[in-house]
C-alpha atoms as a PDB file:
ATOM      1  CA  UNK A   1     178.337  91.447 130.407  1.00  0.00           C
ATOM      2  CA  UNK A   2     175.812  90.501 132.746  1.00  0.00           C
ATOM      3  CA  UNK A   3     174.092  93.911 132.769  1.00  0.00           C
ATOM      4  CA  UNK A   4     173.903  93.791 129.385  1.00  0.00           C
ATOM      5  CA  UNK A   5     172.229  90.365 128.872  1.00  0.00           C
ATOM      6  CA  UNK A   6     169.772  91.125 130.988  1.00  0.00           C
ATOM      7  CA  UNK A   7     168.875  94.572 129.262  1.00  0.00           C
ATOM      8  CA  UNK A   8     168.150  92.738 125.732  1.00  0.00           C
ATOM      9  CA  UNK A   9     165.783  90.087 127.765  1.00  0.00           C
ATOM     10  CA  UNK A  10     164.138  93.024 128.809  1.00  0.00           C
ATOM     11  CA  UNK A  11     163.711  94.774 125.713  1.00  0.00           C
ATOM     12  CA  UNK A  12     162.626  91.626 124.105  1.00  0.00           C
ATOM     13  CA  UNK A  13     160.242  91.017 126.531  1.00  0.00           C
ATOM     14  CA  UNK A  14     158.554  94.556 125.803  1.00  0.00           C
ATOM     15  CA  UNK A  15     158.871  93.956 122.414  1.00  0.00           C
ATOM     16  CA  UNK A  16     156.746  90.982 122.401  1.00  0.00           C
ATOM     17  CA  UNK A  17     154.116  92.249 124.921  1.00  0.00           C
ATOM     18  CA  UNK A  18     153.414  95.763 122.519  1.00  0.00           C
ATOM     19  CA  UNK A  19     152.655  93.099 119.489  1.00  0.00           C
ATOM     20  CA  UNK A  20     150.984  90.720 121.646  1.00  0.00           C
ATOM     21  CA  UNK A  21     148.452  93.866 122.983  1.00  0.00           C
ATOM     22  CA  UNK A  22     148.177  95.619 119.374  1.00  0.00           C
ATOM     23  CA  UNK A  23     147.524  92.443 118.033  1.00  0.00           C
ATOM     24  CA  UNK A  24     144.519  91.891 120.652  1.00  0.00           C
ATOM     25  CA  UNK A  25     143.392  95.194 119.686  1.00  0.00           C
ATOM     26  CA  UNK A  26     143.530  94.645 116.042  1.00  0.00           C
ATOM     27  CA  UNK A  27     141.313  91.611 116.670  1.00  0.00           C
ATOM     28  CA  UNK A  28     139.011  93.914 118.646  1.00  0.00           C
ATOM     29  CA  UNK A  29     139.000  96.192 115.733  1.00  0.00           C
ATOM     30  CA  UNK A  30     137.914  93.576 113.203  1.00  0.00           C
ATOM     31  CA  UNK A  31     135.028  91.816 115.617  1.00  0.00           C
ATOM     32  CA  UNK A  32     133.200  95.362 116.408  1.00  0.00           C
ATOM     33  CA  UNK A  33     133.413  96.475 112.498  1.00  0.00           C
ATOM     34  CA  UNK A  34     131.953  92.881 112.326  1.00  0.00           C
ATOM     35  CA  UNK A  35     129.115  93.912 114.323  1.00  0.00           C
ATOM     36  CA  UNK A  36     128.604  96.675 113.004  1.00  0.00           C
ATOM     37  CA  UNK A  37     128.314  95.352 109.534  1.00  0.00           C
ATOM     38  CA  UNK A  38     125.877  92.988 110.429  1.00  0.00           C
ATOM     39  CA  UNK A  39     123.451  95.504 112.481  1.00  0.00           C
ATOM     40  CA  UNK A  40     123.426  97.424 109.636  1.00  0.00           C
ATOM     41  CA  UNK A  41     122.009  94.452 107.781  1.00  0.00           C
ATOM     42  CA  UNK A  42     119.949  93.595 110.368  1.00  0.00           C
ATOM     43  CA  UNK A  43     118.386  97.304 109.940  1.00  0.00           C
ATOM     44  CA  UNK A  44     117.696  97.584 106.479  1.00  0.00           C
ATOM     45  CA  UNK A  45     115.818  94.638 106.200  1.00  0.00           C
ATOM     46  CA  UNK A  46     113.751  95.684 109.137  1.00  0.00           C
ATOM     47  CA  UNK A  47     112.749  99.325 106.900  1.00  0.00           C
ATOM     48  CA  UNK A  48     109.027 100.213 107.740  1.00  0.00           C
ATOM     49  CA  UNK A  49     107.423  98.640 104.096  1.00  0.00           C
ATOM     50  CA  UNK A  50     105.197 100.548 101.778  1.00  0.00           C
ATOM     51  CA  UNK A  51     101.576  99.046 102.680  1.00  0.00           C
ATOM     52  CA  UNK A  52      99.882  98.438  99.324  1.00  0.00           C
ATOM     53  CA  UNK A  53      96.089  96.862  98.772  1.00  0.00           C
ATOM     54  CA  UNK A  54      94.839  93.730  97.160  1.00  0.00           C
ATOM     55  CA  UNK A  55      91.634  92.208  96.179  1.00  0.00           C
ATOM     56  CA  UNK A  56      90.901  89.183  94.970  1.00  0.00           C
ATOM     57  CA  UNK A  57      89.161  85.494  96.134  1.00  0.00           C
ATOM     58  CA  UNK A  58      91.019  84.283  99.298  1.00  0.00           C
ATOM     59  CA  UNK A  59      91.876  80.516  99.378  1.00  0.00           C
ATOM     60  CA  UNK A  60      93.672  77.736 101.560  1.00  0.00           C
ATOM     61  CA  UNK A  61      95.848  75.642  99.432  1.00  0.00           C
ATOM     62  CA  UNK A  62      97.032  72.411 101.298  1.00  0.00           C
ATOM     63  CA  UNK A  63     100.167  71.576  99.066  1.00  0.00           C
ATOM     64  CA  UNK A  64     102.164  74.049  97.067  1.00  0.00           C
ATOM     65  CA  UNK A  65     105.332  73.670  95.389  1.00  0.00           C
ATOM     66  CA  UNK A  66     106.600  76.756  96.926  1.00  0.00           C
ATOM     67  CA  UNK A  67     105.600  76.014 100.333  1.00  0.00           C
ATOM     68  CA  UNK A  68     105.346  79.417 101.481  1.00  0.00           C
ATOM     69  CA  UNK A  69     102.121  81.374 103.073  1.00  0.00           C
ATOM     70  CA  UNK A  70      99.315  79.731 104.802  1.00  0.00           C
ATOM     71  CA  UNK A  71      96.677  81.244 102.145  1.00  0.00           C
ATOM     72  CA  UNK A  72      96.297  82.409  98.549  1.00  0.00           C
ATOM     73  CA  UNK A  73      94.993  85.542  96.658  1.00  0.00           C
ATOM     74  CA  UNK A  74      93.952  85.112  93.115  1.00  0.00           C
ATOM     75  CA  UNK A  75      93.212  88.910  92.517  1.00  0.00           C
ATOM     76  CA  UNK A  76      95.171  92.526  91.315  1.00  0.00           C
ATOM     77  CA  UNK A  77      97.122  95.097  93.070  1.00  0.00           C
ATOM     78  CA  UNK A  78      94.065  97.793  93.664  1.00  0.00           C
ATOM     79  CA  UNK A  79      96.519 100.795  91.761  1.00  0.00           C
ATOM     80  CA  UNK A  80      93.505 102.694  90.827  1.00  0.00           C
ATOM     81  CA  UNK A  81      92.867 100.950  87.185  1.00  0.00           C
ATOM     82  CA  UNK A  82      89.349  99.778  85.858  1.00  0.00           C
ATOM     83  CA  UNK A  83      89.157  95.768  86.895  1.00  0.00           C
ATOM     84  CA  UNK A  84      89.602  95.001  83.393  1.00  0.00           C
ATOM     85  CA  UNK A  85      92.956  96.393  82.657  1.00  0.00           C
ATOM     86  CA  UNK A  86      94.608  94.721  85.966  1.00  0.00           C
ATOM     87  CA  UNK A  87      96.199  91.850  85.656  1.00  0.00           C
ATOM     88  CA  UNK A  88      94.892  88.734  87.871  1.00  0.00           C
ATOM     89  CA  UNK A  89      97.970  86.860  89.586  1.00  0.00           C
ATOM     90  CA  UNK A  90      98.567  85.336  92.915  1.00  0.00           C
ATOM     91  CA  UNK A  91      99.722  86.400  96.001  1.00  0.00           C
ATOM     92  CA  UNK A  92     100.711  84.249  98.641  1.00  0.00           C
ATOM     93  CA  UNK A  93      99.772  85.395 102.344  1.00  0.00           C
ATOM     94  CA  UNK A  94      99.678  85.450 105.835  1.00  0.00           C
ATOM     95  CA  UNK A  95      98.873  87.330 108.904  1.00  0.00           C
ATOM     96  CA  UNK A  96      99.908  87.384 113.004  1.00  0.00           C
ATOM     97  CA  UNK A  97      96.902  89.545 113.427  1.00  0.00           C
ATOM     98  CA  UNK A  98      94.287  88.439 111.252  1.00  0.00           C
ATOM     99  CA  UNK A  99      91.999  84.883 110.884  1.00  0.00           C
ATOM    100  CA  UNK A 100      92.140  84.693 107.056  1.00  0.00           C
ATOM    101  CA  UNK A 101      90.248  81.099 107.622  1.00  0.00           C
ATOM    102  CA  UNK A 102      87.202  83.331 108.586  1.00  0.00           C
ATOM    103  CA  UNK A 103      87.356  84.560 104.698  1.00  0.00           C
ATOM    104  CA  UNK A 104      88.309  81.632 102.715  1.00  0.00           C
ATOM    105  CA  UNK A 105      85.928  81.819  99.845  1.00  0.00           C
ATOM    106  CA  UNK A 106      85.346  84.877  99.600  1.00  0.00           C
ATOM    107  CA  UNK A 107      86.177  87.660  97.938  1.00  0.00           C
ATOM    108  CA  UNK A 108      88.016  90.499  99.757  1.00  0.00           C
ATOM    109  CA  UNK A 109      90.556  93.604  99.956  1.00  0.00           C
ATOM    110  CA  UNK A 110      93.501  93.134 101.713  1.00  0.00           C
ATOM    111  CA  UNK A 111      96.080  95.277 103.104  1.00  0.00           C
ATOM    112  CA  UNK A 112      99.451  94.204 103.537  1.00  0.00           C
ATOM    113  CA  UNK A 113     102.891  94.295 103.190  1.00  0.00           C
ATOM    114  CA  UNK A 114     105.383  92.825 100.925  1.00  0.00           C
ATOM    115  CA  UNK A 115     107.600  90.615 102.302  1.00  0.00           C
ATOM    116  CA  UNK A 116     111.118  90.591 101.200  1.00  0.00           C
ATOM    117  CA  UNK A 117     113.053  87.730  99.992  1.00  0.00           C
ATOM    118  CA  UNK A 118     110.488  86.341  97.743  1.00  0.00           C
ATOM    119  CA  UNK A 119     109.182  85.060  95.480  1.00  0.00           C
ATOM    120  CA  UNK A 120     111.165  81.553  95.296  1.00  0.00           C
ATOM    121  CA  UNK A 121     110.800  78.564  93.740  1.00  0.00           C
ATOM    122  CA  UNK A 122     108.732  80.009  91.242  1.00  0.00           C
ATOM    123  CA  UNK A 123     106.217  80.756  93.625  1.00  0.00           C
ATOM    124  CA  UNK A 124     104.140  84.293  94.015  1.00  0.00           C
ATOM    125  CA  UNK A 125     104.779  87.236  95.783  1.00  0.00           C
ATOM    126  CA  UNK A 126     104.691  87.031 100.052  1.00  0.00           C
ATOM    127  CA  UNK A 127     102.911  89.236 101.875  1.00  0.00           C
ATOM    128  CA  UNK A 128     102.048  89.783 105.523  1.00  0.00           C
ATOM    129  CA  UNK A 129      98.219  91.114 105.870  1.00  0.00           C
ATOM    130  CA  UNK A 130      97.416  93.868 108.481  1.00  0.00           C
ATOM    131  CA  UNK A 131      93.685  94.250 107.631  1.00  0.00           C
ATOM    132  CA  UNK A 132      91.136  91.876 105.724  1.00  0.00           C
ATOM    133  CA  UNK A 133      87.412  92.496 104.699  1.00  0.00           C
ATOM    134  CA  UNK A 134      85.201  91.198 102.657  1.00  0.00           C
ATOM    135  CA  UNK A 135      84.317  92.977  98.842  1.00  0.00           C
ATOM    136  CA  UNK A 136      80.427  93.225  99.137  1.00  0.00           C
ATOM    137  CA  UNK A 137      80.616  94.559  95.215  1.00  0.00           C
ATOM    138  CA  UNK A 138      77.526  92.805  93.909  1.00  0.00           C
ATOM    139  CA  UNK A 139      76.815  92.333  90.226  1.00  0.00           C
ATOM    140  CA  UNK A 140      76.301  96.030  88.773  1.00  0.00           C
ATOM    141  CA  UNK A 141      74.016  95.212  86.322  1.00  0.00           C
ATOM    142  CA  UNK A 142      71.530  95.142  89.048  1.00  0.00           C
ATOM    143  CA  UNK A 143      68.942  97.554  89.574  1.00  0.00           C
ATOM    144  CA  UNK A 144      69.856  99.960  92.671  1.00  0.00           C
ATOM    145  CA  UNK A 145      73.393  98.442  92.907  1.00  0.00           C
ATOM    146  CA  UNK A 146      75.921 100.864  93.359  1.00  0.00           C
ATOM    147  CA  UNK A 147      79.071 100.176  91.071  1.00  0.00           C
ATOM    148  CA  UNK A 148      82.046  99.045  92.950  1.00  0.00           C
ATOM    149  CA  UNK A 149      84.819  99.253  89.927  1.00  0.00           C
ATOM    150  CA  UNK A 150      87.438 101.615  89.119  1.00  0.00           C
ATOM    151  CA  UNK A 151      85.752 103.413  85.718  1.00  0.00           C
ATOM    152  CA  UNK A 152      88.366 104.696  83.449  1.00  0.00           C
ATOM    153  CA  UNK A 153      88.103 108.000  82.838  1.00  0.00           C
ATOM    154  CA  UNK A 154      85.886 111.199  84.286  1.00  0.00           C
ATOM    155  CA  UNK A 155      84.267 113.143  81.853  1.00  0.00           C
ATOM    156  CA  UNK A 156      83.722 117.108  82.552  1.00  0.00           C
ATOM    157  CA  UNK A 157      82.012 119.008  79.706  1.00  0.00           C
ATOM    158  CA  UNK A 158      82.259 122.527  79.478  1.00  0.00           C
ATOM    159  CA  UNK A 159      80.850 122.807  76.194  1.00  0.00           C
ATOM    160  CA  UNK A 160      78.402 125.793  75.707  1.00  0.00           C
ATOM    161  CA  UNK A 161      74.997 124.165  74.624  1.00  0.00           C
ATOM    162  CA  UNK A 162      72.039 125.710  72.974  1.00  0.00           C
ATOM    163  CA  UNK A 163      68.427 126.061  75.089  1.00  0.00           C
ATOM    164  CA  UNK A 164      67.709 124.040  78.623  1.00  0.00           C
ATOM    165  CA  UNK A 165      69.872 121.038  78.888  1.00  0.00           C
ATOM    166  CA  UNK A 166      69.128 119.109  82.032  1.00  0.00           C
ATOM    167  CA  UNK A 167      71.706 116.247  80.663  1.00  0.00           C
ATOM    168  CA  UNK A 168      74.434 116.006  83.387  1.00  0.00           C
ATOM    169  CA  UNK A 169      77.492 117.828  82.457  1.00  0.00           C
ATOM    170  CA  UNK A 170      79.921 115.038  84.374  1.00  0.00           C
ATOM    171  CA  UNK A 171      80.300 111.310  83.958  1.00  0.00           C
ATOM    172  CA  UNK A 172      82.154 108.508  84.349  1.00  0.00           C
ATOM    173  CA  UNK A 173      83.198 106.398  81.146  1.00  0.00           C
ATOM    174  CA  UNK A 174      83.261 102.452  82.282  1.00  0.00           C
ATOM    175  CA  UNK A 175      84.151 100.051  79.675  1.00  0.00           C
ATOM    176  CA  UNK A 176      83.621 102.339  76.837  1.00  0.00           C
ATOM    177  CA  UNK A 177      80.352 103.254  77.464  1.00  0.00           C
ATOM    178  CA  UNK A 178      78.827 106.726  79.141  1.00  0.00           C
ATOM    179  CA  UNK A 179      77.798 105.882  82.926  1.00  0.00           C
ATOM    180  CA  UNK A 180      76.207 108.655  85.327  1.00  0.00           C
ATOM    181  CA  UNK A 181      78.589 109.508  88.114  1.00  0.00           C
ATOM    182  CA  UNK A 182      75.341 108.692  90.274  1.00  0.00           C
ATOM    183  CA  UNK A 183      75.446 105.098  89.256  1.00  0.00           C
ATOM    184  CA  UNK A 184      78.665 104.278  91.290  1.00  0.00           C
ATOM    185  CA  UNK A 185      79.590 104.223  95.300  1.00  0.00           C
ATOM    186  CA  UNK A 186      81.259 107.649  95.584  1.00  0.00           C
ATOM    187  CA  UNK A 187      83.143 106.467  98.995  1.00  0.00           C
ATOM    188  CA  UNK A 188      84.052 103.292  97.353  1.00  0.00           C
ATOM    189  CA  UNK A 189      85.584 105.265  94.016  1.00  0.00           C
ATOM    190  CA  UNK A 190      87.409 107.644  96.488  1.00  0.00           C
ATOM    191  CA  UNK A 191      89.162 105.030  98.441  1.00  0.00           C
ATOM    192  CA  UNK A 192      90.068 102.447  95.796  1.00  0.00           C
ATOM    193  CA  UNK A 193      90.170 104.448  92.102  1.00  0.00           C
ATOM    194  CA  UNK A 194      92.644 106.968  90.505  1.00  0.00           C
ATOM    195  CA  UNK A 195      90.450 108.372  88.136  1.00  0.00           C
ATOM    196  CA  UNK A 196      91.471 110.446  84.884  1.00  0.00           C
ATOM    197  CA  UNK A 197      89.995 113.587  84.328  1.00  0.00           C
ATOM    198  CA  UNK A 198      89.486 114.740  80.657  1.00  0.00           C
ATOM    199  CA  UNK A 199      87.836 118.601  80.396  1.00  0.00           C
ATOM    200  CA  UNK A 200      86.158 119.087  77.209  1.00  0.00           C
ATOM    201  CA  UNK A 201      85.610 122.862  76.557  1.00  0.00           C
END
């Protein structure tokens, strides 16, 4: 009787330590899928952003309503479209690397990246700037000026034409009127504008 009283404390005493260690292990289980969960949160938001570049007048509001950004963009996304078919919002900004102070004023292009999470409280989009200079596009009207815009469409006529024509065959059409590609900053069109190319033959 003895013997056999002391077998079933045994037994239970097994018992109770296999559920007491799978429990601890189930535990275990749950905290590192836990982890893991959370790193893999941690890494998406930390995806390499697309870089994307603004222009517009830079400024330093002291009170917004959104309270986010130490500086403001009133400008476009430059997405290769004539200045007069982009539409002029706000962006709100800031930069570890840059002194946007030293602009404030000023108009400029700005790359950046968009930061995500916003915009709240009815505020603008966030972005963090990389790189900040200053638009030196001067009135075009000006005599000499090169043209710092986008134009709309590039005009390449293959027409056959009768005797000497010494009329340049390409051109630029910028706000609905003919302009010679000569008239506008080639490097400046190449970096900033997607132009459309219409072939008339």
């Amino acid at each position: 009787m003895r013997i056999s009283i002391i077998s079933t404390i045994i037994t239970l005493t097994f018992f109770c330590y296999n559920n007491s260690t799978n429990a601890e292990n189930n535990k275990g289980q749950k905290h590192n899928s836990g982890s893991t969960t959370v790193f893999n949160s941690t890494s998406d938001t930390s995806e390499t952003q697309v870089k994307v570049m603004l222009s517009g007048t830079l400024s330093k509001p002291e009170v917004t309503s959104y309270q986010y950004g130490t500086h403001l963009l009133k400008g476009n996304i430059l997405d290769g479209k004539p200045n007069n078919l982009r539409k002029v919002v706000n962006f709100a900004l800031k930069s570890d690397s840059q002194n946007l102070d030293a602009f404030i004023g000023k108009k400029v292009i700005i790359t950046g990246t968009k930061i995500a999470g916003f915009p709240i409280e009815g505020g603008p989009d966030y972005y963090l700037v990389s790189t900040i200079e200053e638009d030196k596009q001067i009135n075009s009207q000006k005599v000499g000026v090169l043209i710092k815009d986008c134009p709309s469409e590039k005009i390449v006529n293959k027409m056959p034409t009768v005797g000497k024509d010494e009329t340049p065959k390409e051109y630029y059409i910028y706000k609905g009127q003919r302009k010679e590609i000569s008239d506008f900053d080639k490097e400046w069109i190449k970096k900033y504008c997607k132009v459309k190319i219409t072939v008339a033959q």
